[in-house]
PDB file of N, CA and C in Angstrom:
ATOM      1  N   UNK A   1      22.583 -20.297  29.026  1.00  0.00           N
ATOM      2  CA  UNK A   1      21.481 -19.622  28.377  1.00  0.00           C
ATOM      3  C   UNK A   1      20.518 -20.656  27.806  1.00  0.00           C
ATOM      4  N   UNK A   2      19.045 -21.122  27.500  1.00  0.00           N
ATOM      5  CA  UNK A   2      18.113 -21.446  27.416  1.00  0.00           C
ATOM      6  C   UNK A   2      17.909 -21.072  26.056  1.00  0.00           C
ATOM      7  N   UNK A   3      17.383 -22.226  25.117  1.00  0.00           N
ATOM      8  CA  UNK A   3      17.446 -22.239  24.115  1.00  0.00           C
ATOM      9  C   UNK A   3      15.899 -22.223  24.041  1.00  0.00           C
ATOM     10  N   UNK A   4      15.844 -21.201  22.977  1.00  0.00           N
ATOM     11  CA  UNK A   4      14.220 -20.577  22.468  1.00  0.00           C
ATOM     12  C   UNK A   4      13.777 -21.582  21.638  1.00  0.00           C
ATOM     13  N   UNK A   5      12.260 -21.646  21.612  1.00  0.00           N
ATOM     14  CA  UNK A   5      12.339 -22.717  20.738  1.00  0.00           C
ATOM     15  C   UNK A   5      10.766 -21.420  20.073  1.00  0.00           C
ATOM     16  N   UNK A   6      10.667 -21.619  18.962  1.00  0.00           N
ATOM     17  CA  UNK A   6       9.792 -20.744  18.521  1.00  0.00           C
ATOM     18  C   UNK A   6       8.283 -21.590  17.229  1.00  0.00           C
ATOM     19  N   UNK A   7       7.085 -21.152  17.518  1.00  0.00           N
ATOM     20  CA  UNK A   7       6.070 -21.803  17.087  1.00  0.00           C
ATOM     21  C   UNK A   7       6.220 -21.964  15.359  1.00  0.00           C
ATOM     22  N   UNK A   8       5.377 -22.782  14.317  1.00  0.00           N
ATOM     23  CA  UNK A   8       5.716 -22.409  13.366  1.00  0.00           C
ATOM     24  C   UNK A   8       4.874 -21.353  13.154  1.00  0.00           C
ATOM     25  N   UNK A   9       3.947 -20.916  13.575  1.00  0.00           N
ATOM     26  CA  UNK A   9       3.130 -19.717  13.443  1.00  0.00           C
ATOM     27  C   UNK A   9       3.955 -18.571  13.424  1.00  0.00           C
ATOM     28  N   UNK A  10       4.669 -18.419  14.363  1.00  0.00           N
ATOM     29  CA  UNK A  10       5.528 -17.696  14.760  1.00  0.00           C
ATOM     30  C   UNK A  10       6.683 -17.406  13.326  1.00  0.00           C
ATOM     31  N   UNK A  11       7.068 -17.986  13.238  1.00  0.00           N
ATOM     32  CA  UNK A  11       7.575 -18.713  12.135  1.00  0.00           C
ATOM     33  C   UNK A  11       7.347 -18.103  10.560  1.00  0.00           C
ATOM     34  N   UNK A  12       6.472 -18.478  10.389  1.00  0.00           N
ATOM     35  CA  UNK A  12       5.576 -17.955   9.214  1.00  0.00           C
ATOM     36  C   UNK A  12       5.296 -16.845   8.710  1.00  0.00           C
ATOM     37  N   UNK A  13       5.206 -16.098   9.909  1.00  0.00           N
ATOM     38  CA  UNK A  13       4.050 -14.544  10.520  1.00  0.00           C
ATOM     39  C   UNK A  13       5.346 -13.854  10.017  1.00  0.00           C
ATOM     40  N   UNK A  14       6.926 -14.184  10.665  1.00  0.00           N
ATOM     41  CA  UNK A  14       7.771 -13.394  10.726  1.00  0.00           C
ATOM     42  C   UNK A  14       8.547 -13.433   9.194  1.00  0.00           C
ATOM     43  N   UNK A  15       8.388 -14.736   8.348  1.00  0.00           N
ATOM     44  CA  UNK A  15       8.571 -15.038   7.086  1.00  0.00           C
ATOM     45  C   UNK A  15       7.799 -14.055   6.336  1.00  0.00           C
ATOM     46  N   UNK A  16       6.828 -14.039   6.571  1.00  0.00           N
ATOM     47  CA  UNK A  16       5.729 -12.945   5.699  1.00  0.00           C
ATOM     48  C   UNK A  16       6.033 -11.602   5.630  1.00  0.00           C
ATOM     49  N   UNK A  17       6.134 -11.688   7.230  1.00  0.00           N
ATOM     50  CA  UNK A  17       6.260  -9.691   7.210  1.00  0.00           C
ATOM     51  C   UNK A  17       7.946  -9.500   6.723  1.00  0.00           C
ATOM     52  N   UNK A  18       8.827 -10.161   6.935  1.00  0.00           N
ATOM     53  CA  UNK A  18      10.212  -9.942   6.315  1.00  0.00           C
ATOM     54  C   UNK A  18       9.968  -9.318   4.545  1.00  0.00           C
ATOM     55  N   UNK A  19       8.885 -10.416   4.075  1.00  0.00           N
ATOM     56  CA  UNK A  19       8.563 -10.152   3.015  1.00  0.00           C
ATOM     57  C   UNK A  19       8.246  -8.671   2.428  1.00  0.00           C
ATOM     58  N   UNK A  20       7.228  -8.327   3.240  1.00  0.00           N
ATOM     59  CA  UNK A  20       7.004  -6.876   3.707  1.00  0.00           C
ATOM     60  C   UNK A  20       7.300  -5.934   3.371  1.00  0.00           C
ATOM     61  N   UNK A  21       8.566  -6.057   4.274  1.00  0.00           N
ATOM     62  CA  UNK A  21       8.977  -4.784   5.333  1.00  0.00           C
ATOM     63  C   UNK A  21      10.613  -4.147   4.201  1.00  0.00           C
ATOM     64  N   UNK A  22      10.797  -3.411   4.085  1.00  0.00           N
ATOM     65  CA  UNK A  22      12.370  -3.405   3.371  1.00  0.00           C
ATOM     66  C   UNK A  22      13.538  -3.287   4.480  1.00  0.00           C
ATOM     67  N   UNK A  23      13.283  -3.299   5.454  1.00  0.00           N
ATOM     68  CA  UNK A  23      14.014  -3.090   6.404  1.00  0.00           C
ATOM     69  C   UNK A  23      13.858  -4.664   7.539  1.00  0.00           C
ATOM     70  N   UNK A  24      14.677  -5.704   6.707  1.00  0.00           N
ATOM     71  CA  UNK A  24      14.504  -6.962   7.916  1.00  0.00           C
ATOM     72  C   UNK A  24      15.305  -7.050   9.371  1.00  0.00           C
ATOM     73  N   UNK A  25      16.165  -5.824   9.733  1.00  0.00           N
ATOM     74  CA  UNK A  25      16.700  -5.797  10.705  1.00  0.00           C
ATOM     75  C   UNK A  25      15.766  -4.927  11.387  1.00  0.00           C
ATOM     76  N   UNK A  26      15.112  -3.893  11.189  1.00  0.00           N
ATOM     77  CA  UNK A  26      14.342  -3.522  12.783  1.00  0.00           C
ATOM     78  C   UNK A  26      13.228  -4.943  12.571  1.00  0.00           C
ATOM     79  N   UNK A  27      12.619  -5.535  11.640  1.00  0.00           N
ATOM     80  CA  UNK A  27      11.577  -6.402  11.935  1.00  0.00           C
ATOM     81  C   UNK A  27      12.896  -7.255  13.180  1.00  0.00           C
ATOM     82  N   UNK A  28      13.454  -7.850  12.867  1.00  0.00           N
ATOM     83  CA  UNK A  28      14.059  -8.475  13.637  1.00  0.00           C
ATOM     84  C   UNK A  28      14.441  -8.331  14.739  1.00  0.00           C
ATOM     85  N   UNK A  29      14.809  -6.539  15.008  1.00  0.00           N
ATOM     86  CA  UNK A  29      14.329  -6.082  16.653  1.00  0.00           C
ATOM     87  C   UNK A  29      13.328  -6.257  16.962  1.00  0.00           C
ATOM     88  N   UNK A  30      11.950  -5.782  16.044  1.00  0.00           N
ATOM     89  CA  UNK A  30      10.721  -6.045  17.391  1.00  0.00           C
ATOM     90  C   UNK A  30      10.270  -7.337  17.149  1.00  0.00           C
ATOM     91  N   UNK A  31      10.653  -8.294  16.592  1.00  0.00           N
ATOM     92  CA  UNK A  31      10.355  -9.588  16.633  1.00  0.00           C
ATOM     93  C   UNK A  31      11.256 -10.231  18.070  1.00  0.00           C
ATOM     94  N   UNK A  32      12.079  -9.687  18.182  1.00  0.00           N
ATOM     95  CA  UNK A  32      13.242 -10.300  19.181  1.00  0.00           C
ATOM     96  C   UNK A  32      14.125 -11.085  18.871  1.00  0.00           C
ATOM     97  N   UNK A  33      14.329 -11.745  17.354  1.00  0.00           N
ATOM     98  CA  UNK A  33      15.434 -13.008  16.910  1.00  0.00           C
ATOM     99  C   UNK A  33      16.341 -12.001  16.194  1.00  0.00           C
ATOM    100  N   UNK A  34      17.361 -13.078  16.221  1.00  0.00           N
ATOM    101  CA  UNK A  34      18.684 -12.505  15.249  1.00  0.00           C
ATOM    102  C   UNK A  34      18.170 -12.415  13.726  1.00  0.00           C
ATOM    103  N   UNK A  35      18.943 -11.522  12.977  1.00  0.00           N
ATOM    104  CA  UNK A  35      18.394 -11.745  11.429  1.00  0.00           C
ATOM    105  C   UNK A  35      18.852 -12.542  11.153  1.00  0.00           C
ATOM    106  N   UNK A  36      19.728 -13.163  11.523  1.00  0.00           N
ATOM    107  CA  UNK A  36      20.000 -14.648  10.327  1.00  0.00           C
ATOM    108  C   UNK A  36      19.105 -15.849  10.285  1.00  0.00           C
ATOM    109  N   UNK A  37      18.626 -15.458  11.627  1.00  0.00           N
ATOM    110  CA  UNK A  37      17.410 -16.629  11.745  1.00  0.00           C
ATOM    111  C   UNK A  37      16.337 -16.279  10.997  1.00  0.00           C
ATOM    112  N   UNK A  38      15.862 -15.050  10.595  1.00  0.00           N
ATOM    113  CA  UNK A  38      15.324 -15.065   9.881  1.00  0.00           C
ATOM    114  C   UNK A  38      15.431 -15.171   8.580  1.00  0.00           C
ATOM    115  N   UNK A  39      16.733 -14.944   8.106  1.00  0.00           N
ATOM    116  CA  UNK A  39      16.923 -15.280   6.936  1.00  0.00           C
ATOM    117  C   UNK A  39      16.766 -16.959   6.531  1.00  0.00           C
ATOM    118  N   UNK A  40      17.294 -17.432   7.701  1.00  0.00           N
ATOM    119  CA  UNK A  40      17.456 -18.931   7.934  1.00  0.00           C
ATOM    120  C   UNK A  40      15.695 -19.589   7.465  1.00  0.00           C
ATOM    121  N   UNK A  41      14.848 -18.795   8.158  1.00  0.00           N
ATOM    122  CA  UNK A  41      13.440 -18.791   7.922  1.00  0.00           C
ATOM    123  C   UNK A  41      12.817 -18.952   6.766  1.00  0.00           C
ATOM    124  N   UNK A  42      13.583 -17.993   6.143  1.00  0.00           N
ATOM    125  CA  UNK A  42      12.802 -17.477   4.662  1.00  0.00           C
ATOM    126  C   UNK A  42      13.512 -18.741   3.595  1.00  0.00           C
ATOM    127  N   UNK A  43      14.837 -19.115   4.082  1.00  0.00           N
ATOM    128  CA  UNK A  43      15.334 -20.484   2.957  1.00  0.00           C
ATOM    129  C   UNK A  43      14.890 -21.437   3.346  1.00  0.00           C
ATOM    130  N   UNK A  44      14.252 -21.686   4.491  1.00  0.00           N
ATOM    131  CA  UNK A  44      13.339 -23.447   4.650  1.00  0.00           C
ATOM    132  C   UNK A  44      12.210 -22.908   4.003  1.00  0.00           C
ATOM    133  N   UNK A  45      11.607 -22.037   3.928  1.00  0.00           N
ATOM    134  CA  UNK A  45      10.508 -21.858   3.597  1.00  0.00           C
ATOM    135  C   UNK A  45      10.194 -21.921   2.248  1.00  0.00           C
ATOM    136  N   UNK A  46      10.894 -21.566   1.453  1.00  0.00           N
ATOM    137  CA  UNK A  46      11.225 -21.157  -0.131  1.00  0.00           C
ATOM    138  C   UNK A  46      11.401 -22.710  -0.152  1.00  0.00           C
ATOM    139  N   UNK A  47      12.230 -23.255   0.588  1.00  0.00           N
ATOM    140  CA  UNK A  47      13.114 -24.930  -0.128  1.00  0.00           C
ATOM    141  C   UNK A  47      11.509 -26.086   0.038  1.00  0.00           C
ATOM    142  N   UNK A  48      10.618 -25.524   1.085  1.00  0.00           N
ATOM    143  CA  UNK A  48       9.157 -25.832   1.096  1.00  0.00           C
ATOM    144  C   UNK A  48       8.450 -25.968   0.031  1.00  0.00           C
ATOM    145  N   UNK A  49       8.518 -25.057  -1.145  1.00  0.00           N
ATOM    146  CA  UNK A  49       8.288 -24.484  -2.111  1.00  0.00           C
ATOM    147  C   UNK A  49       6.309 -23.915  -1.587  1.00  0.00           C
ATOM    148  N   UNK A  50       7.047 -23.067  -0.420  1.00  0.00           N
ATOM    149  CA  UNK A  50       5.850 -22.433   0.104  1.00  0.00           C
ATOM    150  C   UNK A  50       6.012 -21.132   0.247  1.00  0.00           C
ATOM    151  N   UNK A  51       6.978 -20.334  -0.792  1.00  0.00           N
ATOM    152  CA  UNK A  51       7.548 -19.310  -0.540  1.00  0.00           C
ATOM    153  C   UNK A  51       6.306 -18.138  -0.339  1.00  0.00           C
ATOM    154  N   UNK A  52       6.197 -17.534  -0.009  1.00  0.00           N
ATOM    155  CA  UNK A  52       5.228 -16.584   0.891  1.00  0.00           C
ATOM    156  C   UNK A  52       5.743 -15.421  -0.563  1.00  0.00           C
ATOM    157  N   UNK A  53       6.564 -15.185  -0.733  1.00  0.00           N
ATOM    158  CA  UNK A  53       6.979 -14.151  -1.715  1.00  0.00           C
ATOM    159  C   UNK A  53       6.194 -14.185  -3.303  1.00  0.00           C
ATOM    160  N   UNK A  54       5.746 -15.380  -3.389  1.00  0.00           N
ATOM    161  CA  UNK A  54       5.140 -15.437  -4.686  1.00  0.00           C
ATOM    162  C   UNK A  54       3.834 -14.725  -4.728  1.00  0.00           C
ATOM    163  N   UNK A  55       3.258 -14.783  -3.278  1.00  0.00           N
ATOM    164  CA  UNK A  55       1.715 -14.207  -3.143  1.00  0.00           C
ATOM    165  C   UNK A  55       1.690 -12.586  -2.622  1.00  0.00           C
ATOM    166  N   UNK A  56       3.248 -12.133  -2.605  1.00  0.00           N
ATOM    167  CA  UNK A  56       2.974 -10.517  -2.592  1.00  0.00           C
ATOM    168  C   UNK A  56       2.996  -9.835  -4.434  1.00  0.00           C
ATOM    169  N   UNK A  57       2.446  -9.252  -4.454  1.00  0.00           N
ATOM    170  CA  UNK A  57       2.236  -8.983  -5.467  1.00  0.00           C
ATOM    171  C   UNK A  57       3.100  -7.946  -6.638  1.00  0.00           C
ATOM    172  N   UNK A  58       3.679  -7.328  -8.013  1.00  0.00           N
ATOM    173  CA  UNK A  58       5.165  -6.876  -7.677  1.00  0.00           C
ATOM    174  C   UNK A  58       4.716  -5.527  -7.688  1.00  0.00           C
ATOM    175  N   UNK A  59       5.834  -4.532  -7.538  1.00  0.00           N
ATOM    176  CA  UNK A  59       5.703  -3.551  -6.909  1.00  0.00           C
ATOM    177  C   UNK A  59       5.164  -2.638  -8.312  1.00  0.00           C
ATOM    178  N   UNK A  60       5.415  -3.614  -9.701  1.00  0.00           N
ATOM    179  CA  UNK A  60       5.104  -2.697 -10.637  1.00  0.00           C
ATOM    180  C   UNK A  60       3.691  -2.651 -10.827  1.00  0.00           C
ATOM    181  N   UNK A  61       3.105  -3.862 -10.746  1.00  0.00           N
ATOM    182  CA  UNK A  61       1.448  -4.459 -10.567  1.00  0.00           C
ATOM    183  C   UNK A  61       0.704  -3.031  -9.196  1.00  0.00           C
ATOM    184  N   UNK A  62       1.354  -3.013  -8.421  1.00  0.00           N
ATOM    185  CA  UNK A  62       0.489  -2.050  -7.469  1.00  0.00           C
ATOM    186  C   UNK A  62       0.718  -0.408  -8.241  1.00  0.00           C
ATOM    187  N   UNK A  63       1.699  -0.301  -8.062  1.00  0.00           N
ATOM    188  CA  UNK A  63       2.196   0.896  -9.140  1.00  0.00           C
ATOM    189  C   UNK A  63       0.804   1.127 -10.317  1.00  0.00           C
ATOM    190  N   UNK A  64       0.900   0.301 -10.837  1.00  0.00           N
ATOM    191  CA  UNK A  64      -0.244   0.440 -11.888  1.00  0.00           C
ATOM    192  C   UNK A  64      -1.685   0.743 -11.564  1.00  0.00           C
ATOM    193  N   UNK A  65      -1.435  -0.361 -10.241  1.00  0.00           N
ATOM    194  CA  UNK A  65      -2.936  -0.012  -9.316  1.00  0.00           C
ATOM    195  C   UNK A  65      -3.646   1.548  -8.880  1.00  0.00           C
ATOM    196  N   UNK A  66      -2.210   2.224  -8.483  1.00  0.00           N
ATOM    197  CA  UNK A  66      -2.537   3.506  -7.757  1.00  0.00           C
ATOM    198  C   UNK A  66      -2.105   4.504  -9.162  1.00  0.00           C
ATOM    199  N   UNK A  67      -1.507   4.357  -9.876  1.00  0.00           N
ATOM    200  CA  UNK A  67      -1.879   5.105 -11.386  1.00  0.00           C
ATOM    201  C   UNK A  67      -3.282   5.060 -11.957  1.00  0.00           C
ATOM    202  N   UNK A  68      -3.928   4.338 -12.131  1.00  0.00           N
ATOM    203  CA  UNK A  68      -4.995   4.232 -12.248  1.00  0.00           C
ATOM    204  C   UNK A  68      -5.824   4.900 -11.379  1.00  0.00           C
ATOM    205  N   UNK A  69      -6.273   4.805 -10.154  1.00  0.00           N
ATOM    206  CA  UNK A  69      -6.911   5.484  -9.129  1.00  0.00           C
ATOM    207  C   UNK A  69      -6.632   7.038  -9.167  1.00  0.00           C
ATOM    208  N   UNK A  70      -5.351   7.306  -9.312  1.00  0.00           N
ATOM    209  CA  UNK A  70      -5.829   8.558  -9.310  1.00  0.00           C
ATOM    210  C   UNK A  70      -5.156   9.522 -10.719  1.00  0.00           C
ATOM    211  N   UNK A  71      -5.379   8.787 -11.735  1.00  0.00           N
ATOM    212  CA  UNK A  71      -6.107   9.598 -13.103  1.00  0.00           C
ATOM    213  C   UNK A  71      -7.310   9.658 -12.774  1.00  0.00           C
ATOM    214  N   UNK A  72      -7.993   8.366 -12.245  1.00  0.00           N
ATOM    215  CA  UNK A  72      -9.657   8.751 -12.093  1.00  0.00           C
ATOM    216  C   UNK A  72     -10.185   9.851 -11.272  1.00  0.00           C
ATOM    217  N   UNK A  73      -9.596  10.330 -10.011  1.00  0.00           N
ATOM    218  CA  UNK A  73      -9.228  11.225  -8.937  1.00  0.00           C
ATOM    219  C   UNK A  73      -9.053  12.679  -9.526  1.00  0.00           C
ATOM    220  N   UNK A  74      -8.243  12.570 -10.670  1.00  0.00           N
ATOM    221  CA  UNK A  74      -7.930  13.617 -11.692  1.00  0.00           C
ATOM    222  C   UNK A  74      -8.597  14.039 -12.366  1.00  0.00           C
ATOM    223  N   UNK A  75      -9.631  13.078 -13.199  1.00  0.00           N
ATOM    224  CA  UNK A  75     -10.277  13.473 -13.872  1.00  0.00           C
ATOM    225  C   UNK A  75     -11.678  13.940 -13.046  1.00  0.00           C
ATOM    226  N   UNK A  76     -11.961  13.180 -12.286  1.00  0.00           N
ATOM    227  CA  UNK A  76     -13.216  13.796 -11.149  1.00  0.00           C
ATOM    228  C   UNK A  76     -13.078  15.467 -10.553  1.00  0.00           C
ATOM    229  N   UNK A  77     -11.729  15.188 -10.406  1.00  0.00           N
ATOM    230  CA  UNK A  77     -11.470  17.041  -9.732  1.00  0.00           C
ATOM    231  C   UNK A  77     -11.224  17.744 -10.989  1.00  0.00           C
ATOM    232  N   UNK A  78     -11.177  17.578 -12.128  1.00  0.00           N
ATOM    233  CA  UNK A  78     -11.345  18.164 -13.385  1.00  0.00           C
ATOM    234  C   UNK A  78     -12.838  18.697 -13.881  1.00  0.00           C
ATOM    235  N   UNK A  79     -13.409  17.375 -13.824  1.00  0.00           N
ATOM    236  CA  UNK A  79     -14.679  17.690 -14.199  1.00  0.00           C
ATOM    237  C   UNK A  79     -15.541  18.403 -13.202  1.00  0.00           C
ATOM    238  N   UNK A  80     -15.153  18.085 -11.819  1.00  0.00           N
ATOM    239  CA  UNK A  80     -15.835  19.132 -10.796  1.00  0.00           C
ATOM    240  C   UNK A  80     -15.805  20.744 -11.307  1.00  0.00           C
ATOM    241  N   UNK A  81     -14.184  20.738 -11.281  1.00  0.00           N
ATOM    242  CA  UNK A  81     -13.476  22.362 -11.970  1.00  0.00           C
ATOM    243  C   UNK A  81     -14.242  23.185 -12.918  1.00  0.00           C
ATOM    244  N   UNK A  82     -14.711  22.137 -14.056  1.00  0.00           N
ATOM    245  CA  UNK A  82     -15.094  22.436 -14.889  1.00  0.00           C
ATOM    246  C   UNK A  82     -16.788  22.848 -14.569  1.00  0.00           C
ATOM    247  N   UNK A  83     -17.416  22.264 -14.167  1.00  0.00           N
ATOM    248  CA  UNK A  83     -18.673  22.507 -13.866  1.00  0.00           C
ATOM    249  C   UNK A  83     -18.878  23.539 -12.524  1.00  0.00           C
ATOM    250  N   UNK A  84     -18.040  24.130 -11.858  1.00  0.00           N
ATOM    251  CA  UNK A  84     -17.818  25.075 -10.767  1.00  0.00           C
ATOM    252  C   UNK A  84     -17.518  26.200 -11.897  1.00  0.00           C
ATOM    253  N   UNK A  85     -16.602  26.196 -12.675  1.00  0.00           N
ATOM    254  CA  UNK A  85     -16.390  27.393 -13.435  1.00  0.00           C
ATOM    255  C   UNK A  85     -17.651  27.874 -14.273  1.00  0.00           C
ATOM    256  N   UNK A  86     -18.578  26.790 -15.035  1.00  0.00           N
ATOM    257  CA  UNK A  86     -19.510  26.947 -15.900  1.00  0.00           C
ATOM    258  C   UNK A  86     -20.804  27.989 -14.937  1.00  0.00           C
ATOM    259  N   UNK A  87     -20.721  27.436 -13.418  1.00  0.00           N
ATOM    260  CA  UNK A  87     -21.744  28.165 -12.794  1.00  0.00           C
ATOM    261  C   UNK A  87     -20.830  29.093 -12.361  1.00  0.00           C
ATOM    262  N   UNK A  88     -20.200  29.585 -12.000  1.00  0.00           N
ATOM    263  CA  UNK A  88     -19.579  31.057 -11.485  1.00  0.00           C
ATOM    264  C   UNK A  88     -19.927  31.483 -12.929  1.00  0.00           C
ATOM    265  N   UNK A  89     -19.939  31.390 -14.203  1.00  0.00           N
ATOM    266  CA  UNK A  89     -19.872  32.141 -15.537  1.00  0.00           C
ATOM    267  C   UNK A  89     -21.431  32.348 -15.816  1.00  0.00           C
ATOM    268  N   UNK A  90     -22.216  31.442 -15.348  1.00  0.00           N
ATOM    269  CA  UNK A  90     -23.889  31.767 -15.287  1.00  0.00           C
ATOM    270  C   UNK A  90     -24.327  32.485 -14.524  1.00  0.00           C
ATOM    271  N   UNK A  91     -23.694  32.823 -13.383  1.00  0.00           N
ATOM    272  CA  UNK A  91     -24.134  33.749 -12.054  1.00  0.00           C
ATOM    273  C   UNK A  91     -23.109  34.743 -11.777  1.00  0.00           C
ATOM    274  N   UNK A  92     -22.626  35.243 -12.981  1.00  0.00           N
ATOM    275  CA  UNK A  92     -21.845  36.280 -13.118  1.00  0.00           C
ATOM    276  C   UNK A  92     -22.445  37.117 -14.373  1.00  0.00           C
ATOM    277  N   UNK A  93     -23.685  36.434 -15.113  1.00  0.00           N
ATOM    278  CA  UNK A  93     -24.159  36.895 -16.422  1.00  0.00           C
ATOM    279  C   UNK A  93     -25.078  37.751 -15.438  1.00  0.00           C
ATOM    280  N   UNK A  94     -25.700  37.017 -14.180  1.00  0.00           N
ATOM    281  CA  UNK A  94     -26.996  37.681 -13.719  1.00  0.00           C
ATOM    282  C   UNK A  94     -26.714  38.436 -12.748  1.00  0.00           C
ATOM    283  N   UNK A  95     -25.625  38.742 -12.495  1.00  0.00           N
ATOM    284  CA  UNK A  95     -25.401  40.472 -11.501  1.00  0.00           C
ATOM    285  C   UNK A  95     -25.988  41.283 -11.907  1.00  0.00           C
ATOM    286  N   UNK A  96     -26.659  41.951 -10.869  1.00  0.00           N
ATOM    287  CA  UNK A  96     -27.000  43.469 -11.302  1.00  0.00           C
ATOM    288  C   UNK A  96     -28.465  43.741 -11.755  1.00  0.00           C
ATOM    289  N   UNK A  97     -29.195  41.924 -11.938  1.00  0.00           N
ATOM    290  CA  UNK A  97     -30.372  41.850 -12.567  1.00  0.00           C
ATOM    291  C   UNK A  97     -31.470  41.164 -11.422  1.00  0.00           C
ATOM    292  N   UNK A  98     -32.586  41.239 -11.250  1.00  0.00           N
ATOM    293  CA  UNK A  98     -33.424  41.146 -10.652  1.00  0.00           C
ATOM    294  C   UNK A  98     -33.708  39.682 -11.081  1.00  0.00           C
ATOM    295  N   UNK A  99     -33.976  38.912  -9.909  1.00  0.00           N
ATOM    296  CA  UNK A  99     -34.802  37.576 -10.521  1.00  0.00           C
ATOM    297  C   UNK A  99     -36.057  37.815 -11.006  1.00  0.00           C
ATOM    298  N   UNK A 100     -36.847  38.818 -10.019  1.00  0.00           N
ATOM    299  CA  UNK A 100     -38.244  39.169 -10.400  1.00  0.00           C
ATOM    300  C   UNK A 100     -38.286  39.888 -11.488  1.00  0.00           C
ATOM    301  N   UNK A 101     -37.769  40.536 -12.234  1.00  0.00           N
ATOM    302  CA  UNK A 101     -37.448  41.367 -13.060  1.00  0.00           C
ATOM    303  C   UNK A 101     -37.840  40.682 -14.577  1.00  0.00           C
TER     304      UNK A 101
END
């Protein structure tokens, strides 16, 4: 059997998305390597002190991100609510009455 030899690009790309992904065994199917090599990957890389993991960001930091977004989301479809109800309550005063009138 013929020994693979793989780019560091290659390398890197698959270090990153391991990072990713919570699941490093299908990455490792459609990548095509064994997982240990990738694990193997991720400890030269770290011992680099180029760990790719420091620049994802933590999961509580995004968390906060999308809390934010949609209170604002909340409050927009609130205040829509609110101003849809105010005109159904103005054009419910004028049933029955003539504009020309």
């Amino acid at each position: 059997m013929k020994k693979r030899f793989y780019s560091k690009e290659f390398k890197s790309e698959a270090v990153r998305l391991s990072y990713q992904r919570e699941n490093i065994k299908e990455l490792a199917d459609e990548l095509g390597v064994k997982v240990d090599r990738i694990y193997r990957w991720r400890k030269l890389d770290s011992e680099d002190g180029v760990s790719k993991k420091a620049s994802k960001p933590p999961s509580s930091q995004i968390d906060n991100q999308e809390v934010k977004e949609l209170r604002k989301a909340l409050k927009d479809a609130q205040l829509e609510l609110e101003i849809l109800k105010k005109a159904v309550h103005i054009f419910s005063k004028s049933d029955g009455k003539s504009i020309n009138s």
